[in-house]
PDB file of N, CA and C in Angstrom:
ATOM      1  N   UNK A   1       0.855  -1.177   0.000  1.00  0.00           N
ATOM      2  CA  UNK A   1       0.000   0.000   0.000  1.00  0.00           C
ATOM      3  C   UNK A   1       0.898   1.236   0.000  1.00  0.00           C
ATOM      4  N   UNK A   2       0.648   2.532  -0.711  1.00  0.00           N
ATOM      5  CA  UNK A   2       1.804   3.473  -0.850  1.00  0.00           C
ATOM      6  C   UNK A   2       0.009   4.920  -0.626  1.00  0.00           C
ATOM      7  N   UNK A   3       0.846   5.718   0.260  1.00  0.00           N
ATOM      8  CA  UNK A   3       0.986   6.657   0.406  1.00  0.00           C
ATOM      9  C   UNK A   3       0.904   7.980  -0.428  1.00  0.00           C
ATOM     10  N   UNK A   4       0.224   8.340  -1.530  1.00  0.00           N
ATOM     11  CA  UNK A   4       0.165   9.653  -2.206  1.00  0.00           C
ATOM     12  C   UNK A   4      -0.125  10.764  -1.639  1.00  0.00           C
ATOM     13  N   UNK A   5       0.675  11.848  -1.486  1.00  0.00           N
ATOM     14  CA  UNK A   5       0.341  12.477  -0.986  1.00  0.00           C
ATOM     15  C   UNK A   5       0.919  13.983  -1.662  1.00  0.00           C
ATOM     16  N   UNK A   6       0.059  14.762  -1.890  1.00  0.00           N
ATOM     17  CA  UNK A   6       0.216  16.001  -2.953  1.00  0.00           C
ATOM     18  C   UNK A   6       0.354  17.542  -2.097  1.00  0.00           C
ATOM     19  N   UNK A   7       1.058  18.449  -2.031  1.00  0.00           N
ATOM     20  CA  UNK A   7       1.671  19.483  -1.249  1.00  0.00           C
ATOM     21  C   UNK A   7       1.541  20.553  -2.313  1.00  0.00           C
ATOM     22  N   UNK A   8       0.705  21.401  -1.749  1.00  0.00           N
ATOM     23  CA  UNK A   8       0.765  22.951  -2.836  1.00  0.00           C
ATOM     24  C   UNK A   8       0.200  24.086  -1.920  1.00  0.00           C
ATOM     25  N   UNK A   9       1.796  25.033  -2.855  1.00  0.00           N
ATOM     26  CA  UNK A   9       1.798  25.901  -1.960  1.00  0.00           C
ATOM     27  C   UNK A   9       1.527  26.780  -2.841  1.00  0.00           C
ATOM     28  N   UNK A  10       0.176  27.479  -1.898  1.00  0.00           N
ATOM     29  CA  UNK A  10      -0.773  28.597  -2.674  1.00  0.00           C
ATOM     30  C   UNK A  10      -0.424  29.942  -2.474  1.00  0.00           C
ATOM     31  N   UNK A  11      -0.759  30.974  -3.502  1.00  0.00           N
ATOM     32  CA  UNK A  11      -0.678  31.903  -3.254  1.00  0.00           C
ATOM     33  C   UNK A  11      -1.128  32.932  -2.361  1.00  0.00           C
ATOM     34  N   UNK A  12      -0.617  33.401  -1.186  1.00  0.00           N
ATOM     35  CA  UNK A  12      -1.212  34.354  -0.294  1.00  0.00           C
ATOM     36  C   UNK A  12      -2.996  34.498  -0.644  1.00  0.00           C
ATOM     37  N   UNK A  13      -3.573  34.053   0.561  1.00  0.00           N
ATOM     38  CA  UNK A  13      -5.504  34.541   0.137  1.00  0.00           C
ATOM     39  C   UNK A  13      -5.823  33.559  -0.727  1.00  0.00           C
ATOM     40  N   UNK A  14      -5.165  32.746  -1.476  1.00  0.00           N
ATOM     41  CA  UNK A  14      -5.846  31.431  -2.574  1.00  0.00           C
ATOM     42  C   UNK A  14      -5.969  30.209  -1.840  1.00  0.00           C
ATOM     43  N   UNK A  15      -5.454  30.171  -0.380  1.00  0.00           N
ATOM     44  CA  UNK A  15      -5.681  28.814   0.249  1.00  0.00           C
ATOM     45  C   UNK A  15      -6.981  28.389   0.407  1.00  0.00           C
ATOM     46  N   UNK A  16      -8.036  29.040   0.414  1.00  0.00           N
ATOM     47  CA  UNK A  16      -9.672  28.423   0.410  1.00  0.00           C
ATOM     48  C   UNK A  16     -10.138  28.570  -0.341  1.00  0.00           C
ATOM     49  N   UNK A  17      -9.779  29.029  -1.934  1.00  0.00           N
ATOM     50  CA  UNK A  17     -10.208  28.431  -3.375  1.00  0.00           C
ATOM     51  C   UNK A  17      -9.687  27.325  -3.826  1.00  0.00           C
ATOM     52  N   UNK A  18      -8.607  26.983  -3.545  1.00  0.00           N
ATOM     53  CA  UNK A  18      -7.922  25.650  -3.791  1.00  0.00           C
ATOM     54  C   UNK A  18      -8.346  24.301  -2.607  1.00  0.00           C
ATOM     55  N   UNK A  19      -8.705  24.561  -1.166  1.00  0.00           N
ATOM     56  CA  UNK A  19      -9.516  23.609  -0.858  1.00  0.00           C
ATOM     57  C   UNK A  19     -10.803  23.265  -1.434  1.00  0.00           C
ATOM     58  N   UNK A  20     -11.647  24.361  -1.670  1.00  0.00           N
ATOM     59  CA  UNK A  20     -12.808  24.320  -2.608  1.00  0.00           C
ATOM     60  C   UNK A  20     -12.667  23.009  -3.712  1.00  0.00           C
ATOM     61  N   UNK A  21     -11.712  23.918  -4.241  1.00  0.00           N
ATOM     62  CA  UNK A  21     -11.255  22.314  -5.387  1.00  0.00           C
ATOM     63  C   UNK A  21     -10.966  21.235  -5.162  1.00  0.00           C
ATOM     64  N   UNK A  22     -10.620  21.111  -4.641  1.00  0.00           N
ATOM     65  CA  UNK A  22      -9.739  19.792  -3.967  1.00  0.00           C
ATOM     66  C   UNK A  22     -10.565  19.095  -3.287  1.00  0.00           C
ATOM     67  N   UNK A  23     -11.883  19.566  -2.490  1.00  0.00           N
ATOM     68  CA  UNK A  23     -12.994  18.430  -1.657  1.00  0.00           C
ATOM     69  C   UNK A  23     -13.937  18.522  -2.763  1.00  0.00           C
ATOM     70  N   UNK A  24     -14.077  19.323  -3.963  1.00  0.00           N
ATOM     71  CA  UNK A  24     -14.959  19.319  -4.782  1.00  0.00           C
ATOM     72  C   UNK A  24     -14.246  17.602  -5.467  1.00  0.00           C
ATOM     73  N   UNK A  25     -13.104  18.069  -5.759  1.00  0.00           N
ATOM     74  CA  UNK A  25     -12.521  16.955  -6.590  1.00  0.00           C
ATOM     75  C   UNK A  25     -12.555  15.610  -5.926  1.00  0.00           C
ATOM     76  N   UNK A  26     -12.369  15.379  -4.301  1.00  0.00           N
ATOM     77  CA  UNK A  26     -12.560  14.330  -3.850  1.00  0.00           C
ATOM     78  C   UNK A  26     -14.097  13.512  -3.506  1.00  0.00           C
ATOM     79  N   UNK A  27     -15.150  14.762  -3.798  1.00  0.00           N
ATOM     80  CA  UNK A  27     -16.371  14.168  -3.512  1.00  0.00           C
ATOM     81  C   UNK A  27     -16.359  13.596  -5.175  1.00  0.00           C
ATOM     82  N   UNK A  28     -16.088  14.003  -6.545  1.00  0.00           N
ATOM     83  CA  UNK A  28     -16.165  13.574  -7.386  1.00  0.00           C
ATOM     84  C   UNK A  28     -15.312  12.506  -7.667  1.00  0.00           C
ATOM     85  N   UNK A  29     -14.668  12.294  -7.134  1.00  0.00           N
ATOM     86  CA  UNK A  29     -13.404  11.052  -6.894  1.00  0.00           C
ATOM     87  C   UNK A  29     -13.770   9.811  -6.450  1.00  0.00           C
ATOM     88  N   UNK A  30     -14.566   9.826  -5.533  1.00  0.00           N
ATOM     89  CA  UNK A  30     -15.281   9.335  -3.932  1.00  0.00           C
ATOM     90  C   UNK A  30     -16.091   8.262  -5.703  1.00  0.00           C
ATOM     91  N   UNK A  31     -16.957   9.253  -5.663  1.00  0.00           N
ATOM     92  CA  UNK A  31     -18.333   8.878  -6.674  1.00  0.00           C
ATOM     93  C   UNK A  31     -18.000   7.634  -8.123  1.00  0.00           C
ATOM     94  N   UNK A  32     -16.471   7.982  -8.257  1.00  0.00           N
ATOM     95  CA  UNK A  32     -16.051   7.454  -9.589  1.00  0.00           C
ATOM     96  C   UNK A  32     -15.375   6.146  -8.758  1.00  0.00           C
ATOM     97  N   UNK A  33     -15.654   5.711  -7.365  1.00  0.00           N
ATOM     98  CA  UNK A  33     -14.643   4.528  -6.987  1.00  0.00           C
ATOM     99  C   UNK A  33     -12.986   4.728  -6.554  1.00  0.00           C
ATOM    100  N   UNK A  34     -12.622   6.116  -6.851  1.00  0.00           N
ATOM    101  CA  UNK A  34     -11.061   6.345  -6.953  1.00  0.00           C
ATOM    102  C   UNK A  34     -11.287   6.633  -4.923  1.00  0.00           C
ATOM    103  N   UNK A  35      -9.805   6.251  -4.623  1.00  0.00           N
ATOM    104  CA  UNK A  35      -9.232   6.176  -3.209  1.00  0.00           C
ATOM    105  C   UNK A  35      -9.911   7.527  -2.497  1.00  0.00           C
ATOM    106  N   UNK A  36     -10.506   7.393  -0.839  1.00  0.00           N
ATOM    107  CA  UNK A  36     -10.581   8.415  -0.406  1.00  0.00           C
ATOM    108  C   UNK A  36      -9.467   8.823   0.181  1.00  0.00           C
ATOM    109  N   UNK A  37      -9.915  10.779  -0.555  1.00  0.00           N
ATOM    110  CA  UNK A  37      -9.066  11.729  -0.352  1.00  0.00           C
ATOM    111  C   UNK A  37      -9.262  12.404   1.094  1.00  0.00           C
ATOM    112  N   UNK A  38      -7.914  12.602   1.620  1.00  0.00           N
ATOM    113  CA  UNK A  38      -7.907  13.624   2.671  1.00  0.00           C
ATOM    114  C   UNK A  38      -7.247  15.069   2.386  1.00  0.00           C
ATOM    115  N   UNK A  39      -8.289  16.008   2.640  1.00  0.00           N
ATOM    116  CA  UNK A  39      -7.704  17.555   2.488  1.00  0.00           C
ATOM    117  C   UNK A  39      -7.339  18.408   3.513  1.00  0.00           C
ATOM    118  N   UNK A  40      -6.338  18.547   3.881  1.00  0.00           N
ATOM    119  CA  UNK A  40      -5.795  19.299   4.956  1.00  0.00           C
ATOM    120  C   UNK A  40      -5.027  20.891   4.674  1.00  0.00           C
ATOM    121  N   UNK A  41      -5.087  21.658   5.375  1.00  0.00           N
ATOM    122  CA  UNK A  41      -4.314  23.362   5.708  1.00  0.00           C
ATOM    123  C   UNK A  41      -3.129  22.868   6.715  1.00  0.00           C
ATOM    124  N   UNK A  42      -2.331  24.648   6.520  1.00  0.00           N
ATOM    125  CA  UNK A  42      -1.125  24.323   7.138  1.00  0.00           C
ATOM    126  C   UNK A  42      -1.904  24.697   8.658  1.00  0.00           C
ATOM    127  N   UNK A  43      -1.532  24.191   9.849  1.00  0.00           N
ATOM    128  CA  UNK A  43      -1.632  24.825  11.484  1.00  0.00           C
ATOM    129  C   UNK A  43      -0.148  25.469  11.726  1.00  0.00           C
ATOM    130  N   UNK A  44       0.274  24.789  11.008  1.00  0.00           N
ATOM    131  CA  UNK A  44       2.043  24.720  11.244  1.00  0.00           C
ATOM    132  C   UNK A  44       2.629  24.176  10.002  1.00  0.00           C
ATOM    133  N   UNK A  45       3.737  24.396   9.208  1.00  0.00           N
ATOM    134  CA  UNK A  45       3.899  23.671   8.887  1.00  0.00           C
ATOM    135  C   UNK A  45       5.759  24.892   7.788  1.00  0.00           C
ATOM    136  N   UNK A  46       6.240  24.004   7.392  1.00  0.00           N
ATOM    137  CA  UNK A  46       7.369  24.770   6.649  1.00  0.00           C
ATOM    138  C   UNK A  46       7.149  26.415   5.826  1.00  0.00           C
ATOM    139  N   UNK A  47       5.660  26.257   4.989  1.00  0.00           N
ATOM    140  CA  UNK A  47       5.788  27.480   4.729  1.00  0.00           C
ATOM    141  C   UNK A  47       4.193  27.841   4.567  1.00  0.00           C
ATOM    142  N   UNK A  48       3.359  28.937   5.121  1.00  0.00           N
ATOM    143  CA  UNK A  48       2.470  29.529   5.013  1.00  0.00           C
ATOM    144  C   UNK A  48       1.694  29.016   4.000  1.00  0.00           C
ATOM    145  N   UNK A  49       0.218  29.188   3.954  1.00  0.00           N
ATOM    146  CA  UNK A  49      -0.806  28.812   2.982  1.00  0.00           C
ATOM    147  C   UNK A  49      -0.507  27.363   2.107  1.00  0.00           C
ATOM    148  N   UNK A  50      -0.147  26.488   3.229  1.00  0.00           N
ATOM    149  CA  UNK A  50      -0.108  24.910   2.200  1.00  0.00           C
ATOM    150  C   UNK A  50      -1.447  24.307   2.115  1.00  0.00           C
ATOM    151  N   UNK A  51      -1.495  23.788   1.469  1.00  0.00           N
ATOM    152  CA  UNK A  51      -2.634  22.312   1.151  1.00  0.00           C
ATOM    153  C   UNK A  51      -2.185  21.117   1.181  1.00  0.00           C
ATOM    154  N   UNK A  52      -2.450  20.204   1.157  1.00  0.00           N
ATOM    155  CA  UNK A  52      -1.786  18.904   1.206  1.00  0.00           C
ATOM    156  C   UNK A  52      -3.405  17.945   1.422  1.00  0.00           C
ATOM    157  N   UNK A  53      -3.204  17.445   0.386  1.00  0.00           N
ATOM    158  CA  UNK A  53      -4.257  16.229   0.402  1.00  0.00           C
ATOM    159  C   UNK A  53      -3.355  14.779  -0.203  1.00  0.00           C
ATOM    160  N   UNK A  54      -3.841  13.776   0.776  1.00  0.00           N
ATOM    161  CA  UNK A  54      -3.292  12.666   0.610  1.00  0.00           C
ATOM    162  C   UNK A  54      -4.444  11.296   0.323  1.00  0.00           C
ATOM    163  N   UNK A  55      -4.217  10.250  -0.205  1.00  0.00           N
ATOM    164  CA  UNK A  55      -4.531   9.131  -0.451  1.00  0.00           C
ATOM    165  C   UNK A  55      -3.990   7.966  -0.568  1.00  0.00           C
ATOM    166  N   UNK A  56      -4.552   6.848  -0.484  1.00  0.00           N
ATOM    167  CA  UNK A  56      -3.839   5.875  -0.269  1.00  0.00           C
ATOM    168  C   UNK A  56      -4.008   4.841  -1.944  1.00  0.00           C
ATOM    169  N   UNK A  57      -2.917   4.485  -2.221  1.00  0.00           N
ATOM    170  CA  UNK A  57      -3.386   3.439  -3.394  1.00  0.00           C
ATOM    171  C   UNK A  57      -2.437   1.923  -3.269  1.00  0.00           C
ATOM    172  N   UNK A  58      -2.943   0.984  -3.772  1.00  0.00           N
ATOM    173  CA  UNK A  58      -2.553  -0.486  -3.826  1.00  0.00           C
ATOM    174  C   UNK A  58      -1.464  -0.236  -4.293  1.00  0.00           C
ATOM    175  N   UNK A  59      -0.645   0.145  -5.190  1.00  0.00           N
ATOM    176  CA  UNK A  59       0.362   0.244  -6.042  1.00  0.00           C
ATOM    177  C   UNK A  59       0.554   1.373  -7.287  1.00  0.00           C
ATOM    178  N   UNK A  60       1.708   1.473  -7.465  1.00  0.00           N
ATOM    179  CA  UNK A  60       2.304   2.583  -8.869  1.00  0.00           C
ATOM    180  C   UNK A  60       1.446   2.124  -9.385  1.00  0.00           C
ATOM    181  N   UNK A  61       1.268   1.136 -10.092  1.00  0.00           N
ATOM    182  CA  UNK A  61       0.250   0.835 -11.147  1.00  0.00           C
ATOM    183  C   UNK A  61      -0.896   1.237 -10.923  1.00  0.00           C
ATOM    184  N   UNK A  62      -1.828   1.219  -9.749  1.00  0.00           N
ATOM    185  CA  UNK A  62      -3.263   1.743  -9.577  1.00  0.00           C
ATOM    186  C   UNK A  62      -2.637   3.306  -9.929  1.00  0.00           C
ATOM    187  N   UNK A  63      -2.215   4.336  -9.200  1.00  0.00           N
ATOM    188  CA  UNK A  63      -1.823   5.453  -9.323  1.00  0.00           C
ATOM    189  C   UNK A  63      -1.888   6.028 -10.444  1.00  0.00           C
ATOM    190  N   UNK A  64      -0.751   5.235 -11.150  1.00  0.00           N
ATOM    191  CA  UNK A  64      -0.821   5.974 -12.767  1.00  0.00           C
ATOM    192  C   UNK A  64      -2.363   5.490 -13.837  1.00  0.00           C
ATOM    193  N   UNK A  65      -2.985   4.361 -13.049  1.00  0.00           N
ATOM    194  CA  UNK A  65      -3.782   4.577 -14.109  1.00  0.00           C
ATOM    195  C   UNK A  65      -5.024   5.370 -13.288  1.00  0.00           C
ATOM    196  N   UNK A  66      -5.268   5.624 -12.057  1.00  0.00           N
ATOM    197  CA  UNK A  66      -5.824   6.486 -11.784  1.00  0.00           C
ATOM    198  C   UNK A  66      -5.574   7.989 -12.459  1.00  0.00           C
ATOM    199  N   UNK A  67      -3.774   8.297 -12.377  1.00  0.00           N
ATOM    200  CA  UNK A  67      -3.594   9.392 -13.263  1.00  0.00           C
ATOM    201  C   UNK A  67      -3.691  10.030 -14.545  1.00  0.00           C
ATOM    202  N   UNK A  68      -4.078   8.985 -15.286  1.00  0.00           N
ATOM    203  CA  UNK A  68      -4.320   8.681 -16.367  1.00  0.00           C
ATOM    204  C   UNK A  68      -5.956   8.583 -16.912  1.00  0.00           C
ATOM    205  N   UNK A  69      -6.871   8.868 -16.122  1.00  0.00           N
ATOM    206  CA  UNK A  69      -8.066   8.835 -15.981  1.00  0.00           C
ATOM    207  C   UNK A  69      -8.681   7.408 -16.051  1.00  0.00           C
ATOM    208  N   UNK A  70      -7.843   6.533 -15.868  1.00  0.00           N
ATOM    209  CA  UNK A  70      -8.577   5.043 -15.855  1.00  0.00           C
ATOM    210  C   UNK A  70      -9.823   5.042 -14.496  1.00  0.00           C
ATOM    211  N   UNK A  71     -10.951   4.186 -15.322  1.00  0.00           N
ATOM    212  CA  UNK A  71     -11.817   4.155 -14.554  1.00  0.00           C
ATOM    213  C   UNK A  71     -13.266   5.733 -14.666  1.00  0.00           C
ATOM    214  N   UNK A  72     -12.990   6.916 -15.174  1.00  0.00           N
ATOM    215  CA  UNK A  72     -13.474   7.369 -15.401  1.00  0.00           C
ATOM    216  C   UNK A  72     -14.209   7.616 -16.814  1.00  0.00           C
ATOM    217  N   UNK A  73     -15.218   7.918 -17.267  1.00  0.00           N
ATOM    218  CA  UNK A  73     -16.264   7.700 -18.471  1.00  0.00           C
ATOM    219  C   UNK A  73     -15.780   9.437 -18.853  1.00  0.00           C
ATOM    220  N   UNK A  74     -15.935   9.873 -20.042  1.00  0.00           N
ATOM    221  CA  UNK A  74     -16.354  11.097 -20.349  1.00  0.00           C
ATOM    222  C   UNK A  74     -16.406  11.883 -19.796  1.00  0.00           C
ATOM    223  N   UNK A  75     -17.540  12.176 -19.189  1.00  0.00           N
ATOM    224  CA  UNK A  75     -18.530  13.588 -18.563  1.00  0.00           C
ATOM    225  C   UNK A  75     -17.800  13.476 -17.423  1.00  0.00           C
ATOM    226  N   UNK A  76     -17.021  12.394 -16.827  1.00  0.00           N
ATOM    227  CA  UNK A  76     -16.838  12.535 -15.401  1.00  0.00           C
ATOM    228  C   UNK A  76     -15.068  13.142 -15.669  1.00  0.00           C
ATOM    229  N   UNK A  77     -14.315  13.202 -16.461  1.00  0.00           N
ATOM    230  CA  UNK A  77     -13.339  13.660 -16.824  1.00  0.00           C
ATOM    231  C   UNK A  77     -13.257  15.223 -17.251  1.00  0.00           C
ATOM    232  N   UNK A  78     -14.657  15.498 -17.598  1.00  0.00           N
ATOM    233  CA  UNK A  78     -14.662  17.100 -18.172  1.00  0.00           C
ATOM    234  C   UNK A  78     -15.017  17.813 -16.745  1.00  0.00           C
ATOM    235  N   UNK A  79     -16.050  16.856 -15.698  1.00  0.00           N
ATOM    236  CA  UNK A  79     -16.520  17.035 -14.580  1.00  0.00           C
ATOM    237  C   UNK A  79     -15.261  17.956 -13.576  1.00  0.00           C
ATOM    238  N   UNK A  80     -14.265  16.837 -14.164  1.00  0.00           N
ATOM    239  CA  UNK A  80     -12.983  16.875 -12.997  1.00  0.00           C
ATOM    240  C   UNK A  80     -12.022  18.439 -14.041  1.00  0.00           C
ATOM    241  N   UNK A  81     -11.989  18.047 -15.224  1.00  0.00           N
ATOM    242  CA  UNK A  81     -11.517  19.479 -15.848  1.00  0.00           C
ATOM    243  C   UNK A  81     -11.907  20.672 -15.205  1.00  0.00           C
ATOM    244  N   UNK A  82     -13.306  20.631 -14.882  1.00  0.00           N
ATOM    245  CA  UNK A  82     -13.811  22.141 -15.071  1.00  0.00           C
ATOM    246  C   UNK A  82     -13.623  22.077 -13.317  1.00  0.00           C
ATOM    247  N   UNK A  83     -13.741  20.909 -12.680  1.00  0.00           N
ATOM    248  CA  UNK A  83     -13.084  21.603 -11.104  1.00  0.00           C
ATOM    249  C   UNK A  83     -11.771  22.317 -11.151  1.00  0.00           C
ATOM    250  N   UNK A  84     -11.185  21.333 -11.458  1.00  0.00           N
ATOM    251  CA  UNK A  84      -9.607  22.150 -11.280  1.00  0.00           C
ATOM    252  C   UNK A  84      -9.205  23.191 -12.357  1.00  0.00           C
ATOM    253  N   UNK A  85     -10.047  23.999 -13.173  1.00  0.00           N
ATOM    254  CA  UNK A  85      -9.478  24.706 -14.379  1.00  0.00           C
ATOM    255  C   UNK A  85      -9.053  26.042 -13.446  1.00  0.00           C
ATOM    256  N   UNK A  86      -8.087  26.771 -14.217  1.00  0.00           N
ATOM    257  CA  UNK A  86      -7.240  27.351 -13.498  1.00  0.00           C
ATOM    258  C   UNK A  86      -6.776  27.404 -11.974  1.00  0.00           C
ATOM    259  N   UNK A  87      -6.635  26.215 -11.690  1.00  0.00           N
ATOM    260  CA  UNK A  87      -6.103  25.977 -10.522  1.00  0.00           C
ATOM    261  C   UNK A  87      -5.031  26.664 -10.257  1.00  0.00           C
ATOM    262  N   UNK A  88      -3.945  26.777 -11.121  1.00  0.00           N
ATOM    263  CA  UNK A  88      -2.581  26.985 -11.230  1.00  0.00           C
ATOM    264  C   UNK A  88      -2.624  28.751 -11.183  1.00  0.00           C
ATOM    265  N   UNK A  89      -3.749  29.456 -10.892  1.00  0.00           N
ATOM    266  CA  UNK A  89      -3.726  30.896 -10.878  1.00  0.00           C
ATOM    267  C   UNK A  89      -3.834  30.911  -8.928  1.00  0.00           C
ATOM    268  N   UNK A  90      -4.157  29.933  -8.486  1.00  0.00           N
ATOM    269  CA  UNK A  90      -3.943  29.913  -7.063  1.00  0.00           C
ATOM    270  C   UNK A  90      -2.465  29.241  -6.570  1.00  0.00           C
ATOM    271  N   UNK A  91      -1.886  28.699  -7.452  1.00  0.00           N
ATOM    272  CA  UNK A  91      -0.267  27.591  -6.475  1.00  0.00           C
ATOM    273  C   UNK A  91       1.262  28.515  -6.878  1.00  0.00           C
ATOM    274  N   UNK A  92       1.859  28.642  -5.496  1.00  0.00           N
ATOM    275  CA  UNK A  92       3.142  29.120  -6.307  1.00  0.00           C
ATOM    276  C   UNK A  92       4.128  27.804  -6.833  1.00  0.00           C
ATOM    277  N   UNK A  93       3.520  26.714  -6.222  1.00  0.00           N
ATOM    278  CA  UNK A  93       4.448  25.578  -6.404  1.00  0.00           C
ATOM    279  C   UNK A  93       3.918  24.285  -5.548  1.00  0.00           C
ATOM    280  N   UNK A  94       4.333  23.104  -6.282  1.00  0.00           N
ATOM    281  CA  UNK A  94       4.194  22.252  -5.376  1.00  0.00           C
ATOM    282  C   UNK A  94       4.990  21.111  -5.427  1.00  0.00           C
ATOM    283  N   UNK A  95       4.380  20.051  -4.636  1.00  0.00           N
ATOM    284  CA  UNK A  95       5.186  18.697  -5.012  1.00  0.00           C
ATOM    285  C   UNK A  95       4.761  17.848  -4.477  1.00  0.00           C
ATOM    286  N   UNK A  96       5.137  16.433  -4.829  1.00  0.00           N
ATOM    287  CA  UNK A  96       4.156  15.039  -5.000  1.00  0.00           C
ATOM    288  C   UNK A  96       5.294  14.117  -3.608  1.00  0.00           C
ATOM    289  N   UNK A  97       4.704  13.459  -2.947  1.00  0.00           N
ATOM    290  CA  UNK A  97       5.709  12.618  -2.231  1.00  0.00           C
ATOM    291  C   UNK A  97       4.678  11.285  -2.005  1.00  0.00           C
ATOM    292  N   UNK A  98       5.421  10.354  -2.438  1.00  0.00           N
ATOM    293  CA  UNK A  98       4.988   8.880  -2.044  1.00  0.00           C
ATOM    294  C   UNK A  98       5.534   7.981  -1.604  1.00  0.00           C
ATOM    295  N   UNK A  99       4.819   7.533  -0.381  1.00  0.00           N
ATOM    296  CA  UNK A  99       5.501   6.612   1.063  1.00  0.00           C
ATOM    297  C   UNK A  99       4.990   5.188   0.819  1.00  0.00           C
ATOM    298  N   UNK A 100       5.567   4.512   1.272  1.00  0.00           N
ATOM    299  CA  UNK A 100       5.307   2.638   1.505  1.00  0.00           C
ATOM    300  C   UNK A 100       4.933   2.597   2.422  1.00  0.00           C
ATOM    301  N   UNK A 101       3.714   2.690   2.556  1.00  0.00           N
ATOM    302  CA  UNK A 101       2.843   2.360   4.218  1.00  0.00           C
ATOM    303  C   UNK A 101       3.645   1.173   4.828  1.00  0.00           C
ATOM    304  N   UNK A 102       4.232   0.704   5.867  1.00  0.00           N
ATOM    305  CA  UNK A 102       4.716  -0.248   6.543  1.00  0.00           C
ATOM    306  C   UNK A 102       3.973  -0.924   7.633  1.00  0.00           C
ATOM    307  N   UNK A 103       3.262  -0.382   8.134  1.00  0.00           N
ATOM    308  CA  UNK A 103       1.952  -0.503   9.032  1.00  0.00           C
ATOM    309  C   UNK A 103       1.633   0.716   9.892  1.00  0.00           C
ATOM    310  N   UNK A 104       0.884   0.467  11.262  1.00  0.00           N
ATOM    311  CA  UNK A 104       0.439   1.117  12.166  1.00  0.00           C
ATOM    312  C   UNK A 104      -1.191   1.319  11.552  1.00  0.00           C
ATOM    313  N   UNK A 105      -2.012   1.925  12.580  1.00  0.00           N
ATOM    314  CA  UNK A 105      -3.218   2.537  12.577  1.00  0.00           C
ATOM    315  C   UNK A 105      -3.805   1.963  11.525  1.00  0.00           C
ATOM    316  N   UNK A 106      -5.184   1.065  11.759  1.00  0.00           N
ATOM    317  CA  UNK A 106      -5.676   0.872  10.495  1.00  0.00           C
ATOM    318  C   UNK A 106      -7.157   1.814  10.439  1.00  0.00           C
TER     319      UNK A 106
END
């Protein structure tokens, strides 16, 4: 089981348009069968106005074909377009990190 977990750092005041997206995108995620998403803010954290939503998947292989829109029909791909369209007018940057769950907490 691995660990996805996605880090973006928004622009000053864009941190609660980009959660918007991001639980929009996971309730539409949820609906299509894909892994539940967790969306979290910084309390603390290295640098001001982060996001970070994480999920869990079976393997690289589920991942990329999740990334790849496997599993989604049409309408549910334009669905997910028009959530995230100009997303990138809210992030100064981000980055992807993925862990090998080893155990603990189920």
């Amino acid at each position: 089981m691995l660990l996805i977990r996605e880090i973006m750092y928004c622009k000053p005041g864009k941190v609660r348009p980009m959660v918007e997206k991001f639980l929009a995108m996971a309730k539409l995620s949820a609906k299509v069968g894909m892994p539940k998403m967790r969306v979290m803010t910084d309390y603390c954290a290295e640098r001001y106005w982060t996001l970070v939503a994480e999920m869990e998947v079976a393997s690289m292989d589920d991942f990329e074909r999740m990334m790849q829109g496997g599993g989604q029909n049409r309408d549910e791909m334009k669905e997910l377009e028009n959530i995230m369209k100009d997303y990138h007018d809210f992030v100064e940057s981000g980055r992807r990190e993925i862990y090998k769950i080893e155990g603990g907490a189920a």
